[in-house]
C-alpha atoms as a PDB file:
ATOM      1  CA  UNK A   1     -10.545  22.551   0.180  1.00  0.00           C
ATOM      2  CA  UNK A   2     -11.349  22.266  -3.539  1.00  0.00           C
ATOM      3  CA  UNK A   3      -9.707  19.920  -5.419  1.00  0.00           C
ATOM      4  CA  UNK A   4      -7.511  22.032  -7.001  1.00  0.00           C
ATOM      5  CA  UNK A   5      -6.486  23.791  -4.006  1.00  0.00           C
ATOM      6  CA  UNK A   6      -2.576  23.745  -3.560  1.00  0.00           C
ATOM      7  CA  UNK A   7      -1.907  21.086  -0.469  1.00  0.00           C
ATOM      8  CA  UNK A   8       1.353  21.029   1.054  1.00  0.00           C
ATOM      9  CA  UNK A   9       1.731  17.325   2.732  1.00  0.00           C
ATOM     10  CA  UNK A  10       5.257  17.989   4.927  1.00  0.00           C
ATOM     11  CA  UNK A  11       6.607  14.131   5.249  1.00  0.00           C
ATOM     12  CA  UNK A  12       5.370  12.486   2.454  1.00  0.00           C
ATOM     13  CA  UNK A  13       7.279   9.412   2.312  1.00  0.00           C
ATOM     14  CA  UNK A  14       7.198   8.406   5.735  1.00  0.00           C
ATOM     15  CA  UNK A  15       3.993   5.616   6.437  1.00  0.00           C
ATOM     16  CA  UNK A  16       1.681   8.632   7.828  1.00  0.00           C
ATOM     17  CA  UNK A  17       2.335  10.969   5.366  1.00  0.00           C
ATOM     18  CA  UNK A  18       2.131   8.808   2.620  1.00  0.00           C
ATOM     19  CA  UNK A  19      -0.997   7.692   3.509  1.00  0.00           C
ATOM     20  CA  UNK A  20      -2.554  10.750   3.481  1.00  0.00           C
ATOM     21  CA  UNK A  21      -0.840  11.531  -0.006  1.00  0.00           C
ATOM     22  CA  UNK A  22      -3.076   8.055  -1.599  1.00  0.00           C
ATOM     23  CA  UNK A  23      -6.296   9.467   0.728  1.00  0.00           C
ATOM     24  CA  UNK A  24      -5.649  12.920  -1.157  1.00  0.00           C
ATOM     25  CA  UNK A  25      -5.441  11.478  -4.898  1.00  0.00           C
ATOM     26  CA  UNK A  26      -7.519   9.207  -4.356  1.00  0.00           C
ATOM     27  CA  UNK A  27     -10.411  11.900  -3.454  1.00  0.00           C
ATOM     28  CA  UNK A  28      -9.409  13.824  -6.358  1.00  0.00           C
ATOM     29  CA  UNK A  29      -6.941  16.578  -5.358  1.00  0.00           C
ATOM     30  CA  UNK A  30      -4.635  17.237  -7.940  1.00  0.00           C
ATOM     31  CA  UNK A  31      -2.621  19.654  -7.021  1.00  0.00           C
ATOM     32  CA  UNK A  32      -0.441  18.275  -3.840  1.00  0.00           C
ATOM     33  CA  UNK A  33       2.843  19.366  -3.148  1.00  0.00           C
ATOM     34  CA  UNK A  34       5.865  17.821  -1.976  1.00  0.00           C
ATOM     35  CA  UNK A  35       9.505  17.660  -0.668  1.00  0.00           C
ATOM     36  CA  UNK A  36      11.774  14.566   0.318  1.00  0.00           C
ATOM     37  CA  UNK A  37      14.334  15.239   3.450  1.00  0.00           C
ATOM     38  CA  UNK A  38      16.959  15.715   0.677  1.00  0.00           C
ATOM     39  CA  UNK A  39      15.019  18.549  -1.160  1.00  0.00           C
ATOM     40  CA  UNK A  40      14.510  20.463   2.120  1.00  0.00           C
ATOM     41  CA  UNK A  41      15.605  20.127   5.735  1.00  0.00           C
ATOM     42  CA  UNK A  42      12.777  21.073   7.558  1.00  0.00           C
ATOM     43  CA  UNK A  43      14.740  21.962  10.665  1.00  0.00           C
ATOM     44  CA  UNK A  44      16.171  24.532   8.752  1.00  0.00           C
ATOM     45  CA  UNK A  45      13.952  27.646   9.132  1.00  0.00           C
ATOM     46  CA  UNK A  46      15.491  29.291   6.652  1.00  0.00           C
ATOM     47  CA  UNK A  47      14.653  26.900   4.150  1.00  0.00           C
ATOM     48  CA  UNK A  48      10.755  26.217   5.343  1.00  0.00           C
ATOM     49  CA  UNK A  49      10.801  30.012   4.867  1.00  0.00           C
ATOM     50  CA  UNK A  50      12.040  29.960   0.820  1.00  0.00           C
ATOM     51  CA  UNK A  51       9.808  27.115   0.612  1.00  0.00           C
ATOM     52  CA  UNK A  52       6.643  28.810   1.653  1.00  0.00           C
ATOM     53  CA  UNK A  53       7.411  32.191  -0.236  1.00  0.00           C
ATOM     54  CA  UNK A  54       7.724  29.872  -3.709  1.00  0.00           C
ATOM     55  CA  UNK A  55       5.549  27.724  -3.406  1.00  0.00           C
ATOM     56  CA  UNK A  56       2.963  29.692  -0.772  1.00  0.00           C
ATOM     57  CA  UNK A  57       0.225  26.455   0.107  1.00  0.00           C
ATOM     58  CA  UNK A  58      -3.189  27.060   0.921  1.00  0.00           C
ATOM     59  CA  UNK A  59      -3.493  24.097   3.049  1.00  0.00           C
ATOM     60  CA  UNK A  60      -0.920  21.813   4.865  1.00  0.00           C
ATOM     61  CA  UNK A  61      -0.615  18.834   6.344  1.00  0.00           C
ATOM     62  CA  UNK A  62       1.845  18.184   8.799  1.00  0.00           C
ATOM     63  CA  UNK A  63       3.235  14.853   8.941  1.00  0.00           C
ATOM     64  CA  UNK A  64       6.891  15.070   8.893  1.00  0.00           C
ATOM     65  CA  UNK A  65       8.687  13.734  12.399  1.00  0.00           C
ATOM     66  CA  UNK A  66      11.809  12.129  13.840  1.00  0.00           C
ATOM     67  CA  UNK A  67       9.524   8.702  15.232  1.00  0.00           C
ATOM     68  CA  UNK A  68      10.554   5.411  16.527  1.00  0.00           C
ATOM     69  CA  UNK A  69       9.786   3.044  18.838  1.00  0.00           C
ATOM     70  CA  UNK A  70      10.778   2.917  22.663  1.00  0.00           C
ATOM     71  CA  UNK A  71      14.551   1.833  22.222  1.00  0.00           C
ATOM     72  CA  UNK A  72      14.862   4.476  19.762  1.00  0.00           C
ATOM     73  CA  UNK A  73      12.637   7.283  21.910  1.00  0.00           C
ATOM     74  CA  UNK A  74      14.734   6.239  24.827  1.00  0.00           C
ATOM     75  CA  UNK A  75      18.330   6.252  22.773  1.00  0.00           C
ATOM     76  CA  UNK A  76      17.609   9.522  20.696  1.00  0.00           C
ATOM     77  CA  UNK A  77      16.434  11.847  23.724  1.00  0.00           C
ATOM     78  CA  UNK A  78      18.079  15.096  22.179  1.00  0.00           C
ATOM     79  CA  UNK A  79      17.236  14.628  18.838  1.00  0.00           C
ATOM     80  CA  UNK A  80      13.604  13.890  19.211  1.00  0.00           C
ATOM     81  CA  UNK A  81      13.171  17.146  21.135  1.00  0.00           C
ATOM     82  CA  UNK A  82      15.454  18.880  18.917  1.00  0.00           C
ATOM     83  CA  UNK A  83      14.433  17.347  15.779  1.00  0.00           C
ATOM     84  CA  UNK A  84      10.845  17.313  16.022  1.00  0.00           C
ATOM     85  CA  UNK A  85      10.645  21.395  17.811  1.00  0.00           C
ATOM     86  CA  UNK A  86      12.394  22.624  15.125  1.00  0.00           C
ATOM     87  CA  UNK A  87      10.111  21.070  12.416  1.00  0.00           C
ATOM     88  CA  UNK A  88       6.712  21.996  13.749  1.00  0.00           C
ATOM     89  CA  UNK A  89       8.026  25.320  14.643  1.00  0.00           C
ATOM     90  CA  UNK A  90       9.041  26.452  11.500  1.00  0.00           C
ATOM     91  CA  UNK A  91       5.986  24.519   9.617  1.00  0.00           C
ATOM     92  CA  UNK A  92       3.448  26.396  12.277  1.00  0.00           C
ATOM     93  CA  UNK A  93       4.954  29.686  11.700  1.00  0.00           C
ATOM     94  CA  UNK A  94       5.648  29.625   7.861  1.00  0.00           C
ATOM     95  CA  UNK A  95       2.274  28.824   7.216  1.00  0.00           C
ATOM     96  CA  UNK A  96       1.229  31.826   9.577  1.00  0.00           C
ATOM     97  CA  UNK A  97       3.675  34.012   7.770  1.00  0.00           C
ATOM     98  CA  UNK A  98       1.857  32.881   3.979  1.00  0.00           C
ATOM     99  CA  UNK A  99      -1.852  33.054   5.080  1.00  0.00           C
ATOM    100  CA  UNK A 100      -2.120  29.044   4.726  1.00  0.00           C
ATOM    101  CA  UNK A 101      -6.227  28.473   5.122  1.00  0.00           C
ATOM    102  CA  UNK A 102      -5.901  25.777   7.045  1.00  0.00           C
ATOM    103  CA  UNK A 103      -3.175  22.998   8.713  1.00  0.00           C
ATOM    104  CA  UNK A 104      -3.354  20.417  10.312  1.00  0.00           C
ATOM    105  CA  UNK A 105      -0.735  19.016  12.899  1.00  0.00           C
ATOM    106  CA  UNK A 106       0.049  14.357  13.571  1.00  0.00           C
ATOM    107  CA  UNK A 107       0.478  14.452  17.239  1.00  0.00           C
ATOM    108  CA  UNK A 108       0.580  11.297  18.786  1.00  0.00           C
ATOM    109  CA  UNK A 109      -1.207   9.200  21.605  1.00  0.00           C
ATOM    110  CA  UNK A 110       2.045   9.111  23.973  1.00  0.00           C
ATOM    111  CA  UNK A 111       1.126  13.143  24.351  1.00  0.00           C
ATOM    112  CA  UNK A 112      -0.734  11.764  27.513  1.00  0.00           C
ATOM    113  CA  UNK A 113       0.413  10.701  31.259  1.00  0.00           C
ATOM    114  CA  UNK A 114       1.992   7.358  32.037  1.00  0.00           C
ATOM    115  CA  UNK A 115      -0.696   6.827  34.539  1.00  0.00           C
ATOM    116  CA  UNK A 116      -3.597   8.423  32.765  1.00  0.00           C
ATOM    117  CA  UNK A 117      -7.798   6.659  33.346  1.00  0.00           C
ATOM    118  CA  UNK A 118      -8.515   4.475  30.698  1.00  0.00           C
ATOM    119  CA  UNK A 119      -9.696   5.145  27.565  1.00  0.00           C
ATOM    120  CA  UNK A 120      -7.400   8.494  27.269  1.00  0.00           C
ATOM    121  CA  UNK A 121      -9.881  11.012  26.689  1.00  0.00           C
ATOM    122  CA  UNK A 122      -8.533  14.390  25.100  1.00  0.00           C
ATOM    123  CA  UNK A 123      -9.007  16.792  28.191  1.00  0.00           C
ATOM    124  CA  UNK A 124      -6.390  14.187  30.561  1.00  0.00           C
ATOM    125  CA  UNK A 125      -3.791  16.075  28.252  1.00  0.00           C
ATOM    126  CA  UNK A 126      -1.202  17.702  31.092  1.00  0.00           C
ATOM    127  CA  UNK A 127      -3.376  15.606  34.028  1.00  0.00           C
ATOM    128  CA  UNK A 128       0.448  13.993  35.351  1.00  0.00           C
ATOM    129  CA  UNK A 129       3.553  13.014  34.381  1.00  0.00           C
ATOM    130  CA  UNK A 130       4.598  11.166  30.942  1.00  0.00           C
ATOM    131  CA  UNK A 131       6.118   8.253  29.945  1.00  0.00           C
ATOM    132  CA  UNK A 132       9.483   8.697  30.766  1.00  0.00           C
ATOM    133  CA  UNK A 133      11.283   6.501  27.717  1.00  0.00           C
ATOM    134  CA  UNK A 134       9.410   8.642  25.156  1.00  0.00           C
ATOM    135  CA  UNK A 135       8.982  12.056  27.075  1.00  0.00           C
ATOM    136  CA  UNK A 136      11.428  13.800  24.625  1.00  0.00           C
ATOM    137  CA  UNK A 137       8.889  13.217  21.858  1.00  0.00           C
ATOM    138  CA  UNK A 138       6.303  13.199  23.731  1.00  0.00           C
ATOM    139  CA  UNK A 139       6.931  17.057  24.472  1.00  0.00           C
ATOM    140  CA  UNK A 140       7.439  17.945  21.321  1.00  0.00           C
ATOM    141  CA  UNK A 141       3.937  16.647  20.113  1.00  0.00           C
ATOM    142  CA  UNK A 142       2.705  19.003  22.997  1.00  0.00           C
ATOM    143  CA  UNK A 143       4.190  22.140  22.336  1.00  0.00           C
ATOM    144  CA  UNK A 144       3.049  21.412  18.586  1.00  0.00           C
ATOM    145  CA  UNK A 145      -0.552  21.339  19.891  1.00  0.00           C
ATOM    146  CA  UNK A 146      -0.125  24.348  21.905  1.00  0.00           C
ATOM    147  CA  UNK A 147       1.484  26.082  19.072  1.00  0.00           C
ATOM    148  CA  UNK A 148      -1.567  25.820  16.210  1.00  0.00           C
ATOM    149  CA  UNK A 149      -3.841  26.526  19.952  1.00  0.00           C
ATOM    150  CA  UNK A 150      -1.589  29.671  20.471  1.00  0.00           C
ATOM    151  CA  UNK A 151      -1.826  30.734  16.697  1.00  0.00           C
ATOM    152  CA  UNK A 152      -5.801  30.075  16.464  1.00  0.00           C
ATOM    153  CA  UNK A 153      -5.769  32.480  19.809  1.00  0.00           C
ATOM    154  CA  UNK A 154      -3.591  35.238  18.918  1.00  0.00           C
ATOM    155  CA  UNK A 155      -4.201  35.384  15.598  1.00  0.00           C
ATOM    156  CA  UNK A 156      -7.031  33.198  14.265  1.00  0.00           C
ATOM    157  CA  UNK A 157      -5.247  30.887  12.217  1.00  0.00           C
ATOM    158  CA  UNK A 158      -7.474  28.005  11.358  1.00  0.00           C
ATOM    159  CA  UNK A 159      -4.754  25.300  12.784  1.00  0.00           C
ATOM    160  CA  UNK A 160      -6.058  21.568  14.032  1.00  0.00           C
ATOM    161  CA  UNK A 161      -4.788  19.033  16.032  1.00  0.00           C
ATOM    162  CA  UNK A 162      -4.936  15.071  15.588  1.00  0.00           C
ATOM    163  CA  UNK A 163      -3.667  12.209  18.244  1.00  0.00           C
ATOM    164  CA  UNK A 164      -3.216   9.488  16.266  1.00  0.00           C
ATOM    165  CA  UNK A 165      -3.007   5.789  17.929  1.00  0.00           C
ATOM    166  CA  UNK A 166      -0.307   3.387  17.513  1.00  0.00           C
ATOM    167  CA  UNK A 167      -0.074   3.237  14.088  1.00  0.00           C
ATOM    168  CA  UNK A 168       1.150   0.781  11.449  1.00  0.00           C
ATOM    169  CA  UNK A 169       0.895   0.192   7.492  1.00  0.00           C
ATOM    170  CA  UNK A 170       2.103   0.469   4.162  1.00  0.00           C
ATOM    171  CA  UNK A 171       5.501   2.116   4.374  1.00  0.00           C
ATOM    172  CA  UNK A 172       6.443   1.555   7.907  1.00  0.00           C
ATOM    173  CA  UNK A 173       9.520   1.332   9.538  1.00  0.00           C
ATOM    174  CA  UNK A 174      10.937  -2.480  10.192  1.00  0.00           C
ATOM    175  CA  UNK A 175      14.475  -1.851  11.510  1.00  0.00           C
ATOM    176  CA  UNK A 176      15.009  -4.494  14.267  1.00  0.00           C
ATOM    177  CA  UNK A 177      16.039  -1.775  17.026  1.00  0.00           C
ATOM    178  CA  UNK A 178      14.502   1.265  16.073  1.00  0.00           C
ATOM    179  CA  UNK A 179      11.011   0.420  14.882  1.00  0.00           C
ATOM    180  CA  UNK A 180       7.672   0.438  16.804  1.00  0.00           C
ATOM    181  CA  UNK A 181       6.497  -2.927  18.196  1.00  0.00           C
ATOM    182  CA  UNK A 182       3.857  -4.271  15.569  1.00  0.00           C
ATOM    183  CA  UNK A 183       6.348  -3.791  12.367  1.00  0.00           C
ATOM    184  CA  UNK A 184       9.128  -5.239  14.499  1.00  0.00           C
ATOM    185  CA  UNK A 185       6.958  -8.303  15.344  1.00  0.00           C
ATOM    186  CA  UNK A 186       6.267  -8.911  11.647  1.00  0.00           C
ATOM    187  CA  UNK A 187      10.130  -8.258  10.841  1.00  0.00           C
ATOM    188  CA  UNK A 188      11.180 -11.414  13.614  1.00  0.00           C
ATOM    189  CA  UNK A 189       8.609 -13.588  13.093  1.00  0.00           C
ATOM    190  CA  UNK A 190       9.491 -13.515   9.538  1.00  0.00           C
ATOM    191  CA  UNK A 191      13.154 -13.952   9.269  1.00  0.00           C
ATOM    192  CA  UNK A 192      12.370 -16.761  12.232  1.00  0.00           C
ATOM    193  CA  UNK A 193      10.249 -18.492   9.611  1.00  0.00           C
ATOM    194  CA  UNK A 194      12.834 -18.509   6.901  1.00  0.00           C
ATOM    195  CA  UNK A 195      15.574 -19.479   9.564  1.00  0.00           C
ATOM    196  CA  UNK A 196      13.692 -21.794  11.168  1.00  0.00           C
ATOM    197  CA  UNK A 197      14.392 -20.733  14.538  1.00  0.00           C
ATOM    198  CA  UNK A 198      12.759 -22.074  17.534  1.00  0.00           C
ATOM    199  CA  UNK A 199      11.922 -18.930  19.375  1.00  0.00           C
ATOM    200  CA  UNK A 200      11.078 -15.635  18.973  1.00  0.00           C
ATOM    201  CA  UNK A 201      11.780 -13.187  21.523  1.00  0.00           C
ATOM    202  CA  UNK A 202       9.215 -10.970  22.470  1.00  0.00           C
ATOM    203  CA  UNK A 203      10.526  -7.489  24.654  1.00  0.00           C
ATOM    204  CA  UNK A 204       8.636  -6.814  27.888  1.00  0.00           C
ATOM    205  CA  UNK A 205       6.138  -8.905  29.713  1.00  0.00           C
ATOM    206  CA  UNK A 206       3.482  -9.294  26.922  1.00  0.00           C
ATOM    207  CA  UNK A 207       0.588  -7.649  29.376  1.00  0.00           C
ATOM    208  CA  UNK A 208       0.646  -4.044  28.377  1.00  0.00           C
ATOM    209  CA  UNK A 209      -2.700  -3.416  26.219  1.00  0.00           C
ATOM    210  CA  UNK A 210      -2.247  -1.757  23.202  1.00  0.00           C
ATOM    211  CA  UNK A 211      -4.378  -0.213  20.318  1.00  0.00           C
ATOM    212  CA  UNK A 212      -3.200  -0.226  16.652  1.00  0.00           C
ATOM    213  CA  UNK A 213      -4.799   1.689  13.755  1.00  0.00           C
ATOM    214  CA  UNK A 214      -3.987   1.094  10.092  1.00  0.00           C
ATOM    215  CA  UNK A 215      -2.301   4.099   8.397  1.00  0.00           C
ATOM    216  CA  UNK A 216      -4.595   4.413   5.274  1.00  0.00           C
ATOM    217  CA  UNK A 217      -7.533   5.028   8.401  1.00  0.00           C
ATOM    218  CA  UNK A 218      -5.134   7.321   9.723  1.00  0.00           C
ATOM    219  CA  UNK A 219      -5.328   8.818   6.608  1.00  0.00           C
ATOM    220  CA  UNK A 220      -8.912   8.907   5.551  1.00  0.00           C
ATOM    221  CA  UNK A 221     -10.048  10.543   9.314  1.00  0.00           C
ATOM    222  CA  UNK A 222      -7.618  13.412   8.214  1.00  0.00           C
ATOM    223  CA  UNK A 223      -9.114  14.083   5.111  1.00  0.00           C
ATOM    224  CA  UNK A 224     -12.491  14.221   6.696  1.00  0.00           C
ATOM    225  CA  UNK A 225     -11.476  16.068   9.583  1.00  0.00           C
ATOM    226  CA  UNK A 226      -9.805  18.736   7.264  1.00  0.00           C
ATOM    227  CA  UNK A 227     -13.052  19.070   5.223  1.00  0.00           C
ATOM    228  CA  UNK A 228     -15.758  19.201   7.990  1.00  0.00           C
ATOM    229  CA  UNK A 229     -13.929  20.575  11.193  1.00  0.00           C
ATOM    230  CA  UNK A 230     -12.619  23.944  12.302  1.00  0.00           C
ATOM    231  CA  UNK A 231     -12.215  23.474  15.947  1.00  0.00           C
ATOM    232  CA  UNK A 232      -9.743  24.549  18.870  1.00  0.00           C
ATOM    233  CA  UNK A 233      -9.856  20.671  20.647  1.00  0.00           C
ATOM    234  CA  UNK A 234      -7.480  18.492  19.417  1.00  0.00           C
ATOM    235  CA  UNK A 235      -9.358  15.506  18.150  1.00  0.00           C
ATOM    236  CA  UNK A 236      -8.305  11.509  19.051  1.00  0.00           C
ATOM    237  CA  UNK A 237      -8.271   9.431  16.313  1.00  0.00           C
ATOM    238  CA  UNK A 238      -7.947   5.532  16.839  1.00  0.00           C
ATOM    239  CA  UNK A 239     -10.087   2.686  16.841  1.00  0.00           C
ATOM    240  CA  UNK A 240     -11.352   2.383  20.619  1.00  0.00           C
ATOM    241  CA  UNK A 241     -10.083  -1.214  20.594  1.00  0.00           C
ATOM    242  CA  UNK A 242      -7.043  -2.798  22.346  1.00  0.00           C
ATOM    243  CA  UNK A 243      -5.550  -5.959  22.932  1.00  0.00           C
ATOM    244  CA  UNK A 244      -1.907  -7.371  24.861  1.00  0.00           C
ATOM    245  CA  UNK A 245       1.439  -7.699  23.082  1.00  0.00           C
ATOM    246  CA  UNK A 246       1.251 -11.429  23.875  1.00  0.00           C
ATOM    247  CA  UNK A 247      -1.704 -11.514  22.009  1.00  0.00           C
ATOM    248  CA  UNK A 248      -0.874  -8.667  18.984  1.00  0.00           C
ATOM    249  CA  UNK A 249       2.471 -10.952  19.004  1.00  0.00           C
ATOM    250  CA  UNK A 250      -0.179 -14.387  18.628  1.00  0.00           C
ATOM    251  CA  UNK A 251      -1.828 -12.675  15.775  1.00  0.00           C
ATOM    252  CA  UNK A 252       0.992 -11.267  13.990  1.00  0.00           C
ATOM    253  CA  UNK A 253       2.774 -15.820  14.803  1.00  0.00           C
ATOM    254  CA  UNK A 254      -0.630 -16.965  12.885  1.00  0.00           C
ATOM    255  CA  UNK A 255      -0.501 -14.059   9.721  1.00  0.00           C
ATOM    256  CA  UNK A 256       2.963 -15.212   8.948  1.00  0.00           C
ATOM    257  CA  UNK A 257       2.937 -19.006   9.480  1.00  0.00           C
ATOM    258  CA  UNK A 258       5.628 -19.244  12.300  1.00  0.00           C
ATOM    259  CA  UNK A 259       5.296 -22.271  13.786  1.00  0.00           C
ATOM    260  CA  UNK A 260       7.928 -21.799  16.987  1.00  0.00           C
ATOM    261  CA  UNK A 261       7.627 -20.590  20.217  1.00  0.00           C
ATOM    262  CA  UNK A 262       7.588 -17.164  21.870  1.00  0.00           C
ATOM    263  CA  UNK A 263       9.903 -16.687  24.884  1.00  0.00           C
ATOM    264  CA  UNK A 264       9.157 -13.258  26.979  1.00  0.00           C
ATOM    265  CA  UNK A 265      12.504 -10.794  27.897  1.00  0.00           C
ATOM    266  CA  UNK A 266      11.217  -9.399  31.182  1.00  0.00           C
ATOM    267  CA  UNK A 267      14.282  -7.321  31.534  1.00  0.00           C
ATOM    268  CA  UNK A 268      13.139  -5.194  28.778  1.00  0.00           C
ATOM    269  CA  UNK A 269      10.776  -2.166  29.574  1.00  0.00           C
ATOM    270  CA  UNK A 270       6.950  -2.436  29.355  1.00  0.00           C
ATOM    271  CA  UNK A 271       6.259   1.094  28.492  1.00  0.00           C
ATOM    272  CA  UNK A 272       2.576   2.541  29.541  1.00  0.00           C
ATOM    273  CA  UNK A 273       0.528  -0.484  30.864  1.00  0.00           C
ATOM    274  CA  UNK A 274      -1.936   0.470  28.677  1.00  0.00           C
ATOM    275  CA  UNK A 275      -3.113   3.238  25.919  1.00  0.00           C
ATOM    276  CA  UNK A 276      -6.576   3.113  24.778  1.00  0.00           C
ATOM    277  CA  UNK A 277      -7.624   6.316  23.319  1.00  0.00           C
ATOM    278  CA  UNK A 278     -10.945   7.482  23.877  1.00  0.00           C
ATOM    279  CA  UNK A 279     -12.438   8.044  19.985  1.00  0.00           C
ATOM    280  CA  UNK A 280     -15.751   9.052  21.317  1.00  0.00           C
ATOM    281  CA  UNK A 281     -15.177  12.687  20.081  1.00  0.00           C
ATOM    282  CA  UNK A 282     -14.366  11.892  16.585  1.00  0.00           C
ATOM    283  CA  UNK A 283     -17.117   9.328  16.345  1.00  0.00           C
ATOM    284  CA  UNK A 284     -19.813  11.832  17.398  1.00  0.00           C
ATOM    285  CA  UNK A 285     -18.281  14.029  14.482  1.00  0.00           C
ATOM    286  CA  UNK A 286     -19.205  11.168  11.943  1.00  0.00           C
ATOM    287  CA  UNK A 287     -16.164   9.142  11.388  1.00  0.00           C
ATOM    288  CA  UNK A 288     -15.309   5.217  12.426  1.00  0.00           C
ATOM    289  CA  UNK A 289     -12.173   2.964  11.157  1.00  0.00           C
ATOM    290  CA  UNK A 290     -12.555   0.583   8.524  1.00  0.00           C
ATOM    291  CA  UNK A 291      -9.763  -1.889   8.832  1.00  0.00           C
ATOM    292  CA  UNK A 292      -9.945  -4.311  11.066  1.00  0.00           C
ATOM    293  CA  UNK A 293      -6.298  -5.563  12.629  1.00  0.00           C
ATOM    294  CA  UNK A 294      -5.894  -9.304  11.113  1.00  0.00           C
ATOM    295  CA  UNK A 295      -6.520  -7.340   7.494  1.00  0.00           C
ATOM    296  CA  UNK A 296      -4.207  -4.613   8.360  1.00  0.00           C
ATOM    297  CA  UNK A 297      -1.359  -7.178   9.381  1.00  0.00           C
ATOM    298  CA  UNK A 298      -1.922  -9.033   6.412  1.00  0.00           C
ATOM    299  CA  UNK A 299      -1.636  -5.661   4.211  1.00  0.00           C
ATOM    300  CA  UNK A 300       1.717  -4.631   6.110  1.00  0.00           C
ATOM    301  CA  UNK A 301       3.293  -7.977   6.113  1.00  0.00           C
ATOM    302  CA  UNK A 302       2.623  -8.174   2.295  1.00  0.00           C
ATOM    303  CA  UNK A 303       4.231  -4.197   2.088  1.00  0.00           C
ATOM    304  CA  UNK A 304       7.325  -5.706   3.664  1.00  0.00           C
ATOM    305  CA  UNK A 305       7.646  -8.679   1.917  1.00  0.00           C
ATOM    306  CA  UNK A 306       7.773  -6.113  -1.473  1.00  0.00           C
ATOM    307  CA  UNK A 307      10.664  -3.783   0.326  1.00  0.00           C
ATOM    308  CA  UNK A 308      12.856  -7.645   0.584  1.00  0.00           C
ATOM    309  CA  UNK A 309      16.029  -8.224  -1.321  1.00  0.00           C
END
């Protein structure tokens, strides 16, 4: 990929996609193409199509998804299935239609089973049964990875894989039902500071263990994956380190000053007890996170106080 090369990032102003538009610039690619939601429904196969015989990319990135967190996953069953099928399908196939050198497809960790050994290492994909609040999604992510693995197959298209971790950064999602659990921490604790409420309530039981990489790291392991490997094994990407909501929840009380207390809604569901990928793959190919969590959470709470009224 020269830096020059005409890269298509699909979902550019969601948090991942973003991301890897500032890892892209800032490397020195200068010729990176985009379209919002607006500009181009990429459900609409007909349109992906016009957009790949125009603008025909030699390498793509393929970030764009219907995402959310577990109320949202749980709520939105059709349309994440629907949603997110119909956009990797007619990504995957466009860019097999136009000769595209090389794309590479965002999974995510929920791809593995509710009940999978800990850390989830990348060959427990299809071991047992998912998650049921996010298996919608969930089974989307895997037909996308046995898409590009059908393509490679058939017809040697140089397709790749990532499973990103939970993720969170610049340009996340904070809507108080709909978001993913570390933004939606930083969005109650905050407007409980500037209430001055006396509790925060915290969804679930606090124990499940969870793992949270910073977007821009995200990011940067794409780029380097994209420029130094070719292969058929979809590759983890995270930073091998978890920790419990009640504690992620501690952290995220201390960032933002919140002095009150935190009050656990066990009627609210836990999710997977716990989801620690297994980055032992992409650290033997040369690659290792950067950001530690207390910085990230400082970066995202500052990238949400900027998006307040």
């Amino acid at each position: 990929m020269e830096s020059n090369s005409k890269i298509f990032v699909a979902g550019h102003r969601g948090m991942v996609g973003s991301a890897v538009y500032r890892a892209l610039e800032g490397n020195g690619f200068n010729n990176i193409v985009t379209r919002t939601s607006a500009e181009l429904d990429l459900r609409n196969q007909q349109a992906v199509t016009d957009f790949f015989n125009l603008e025909k990319p030699e390498y793509v990135f393929l970030c764009a998804a219907k995402v959310g967190g577990i109320v949202a996953n749980n709520t939105y069953r059709a349309e994440f299935l629907y949603d997110n099928l119909s956009i990797q399908n007619n990504i995957i196939h466009a860019s097999f239609v136009n000769d595209v050198e090389k794309l590479m497809f965002f999974g995510s960790s929920c791809i593995y089973p509710k009940l999978a050994p800990q850390p989830l290492k990348e060959d427990y994909l299809l071991t047992g049964l998912l998650e049921p609040t996010n298996e919608p999604y969930a089974i989307a992510k895997i037909a996308g990875i046995k898409l590009c693995e059908a393509y490679r197959d058939q017809f040697d298209c140089n397709f790749v894989s990532v499973m990103p971790t939970n993720l969170y950064g610049i340009n996340d999602n904070y809507h108080p039902e709909n978001s993913h659990v570390l933004p939606a921490l930083i969005r109650k604790f905050h407007e409980a500071k500037v209430n001055n409420t006396a509790q925060v309530e915290i969804w679930g039981t606090g124990s499940p263990l969870r793992e949270f990489l910073f977007a821009d790291d995200l990011a940067d392991a794409a780029l380097f994956l994209m420029l130094n490997y070719n292969g058929k094994q979809f590759v983890n990407i995270g930073s091998g380190v978890d920790l419990s909501i009640k504690d992620l929840a501690l952290l995220v009380k201390d960032i933002i000053g919140y002095s009150g207390e935190l009050v656990f809604n066990t009627s609210k569901p836990d999710g997977t007890p716990r989801k620690l990928m297994d980055v032992s793959y992409l650290h033997s190919l040369g690659w290792q996170h950067k950001v530690q969590l207390k910085d990230g959470i400082q970066l995202a709470y500052q990238d949400f106080l900027s998006k307040q009224n």
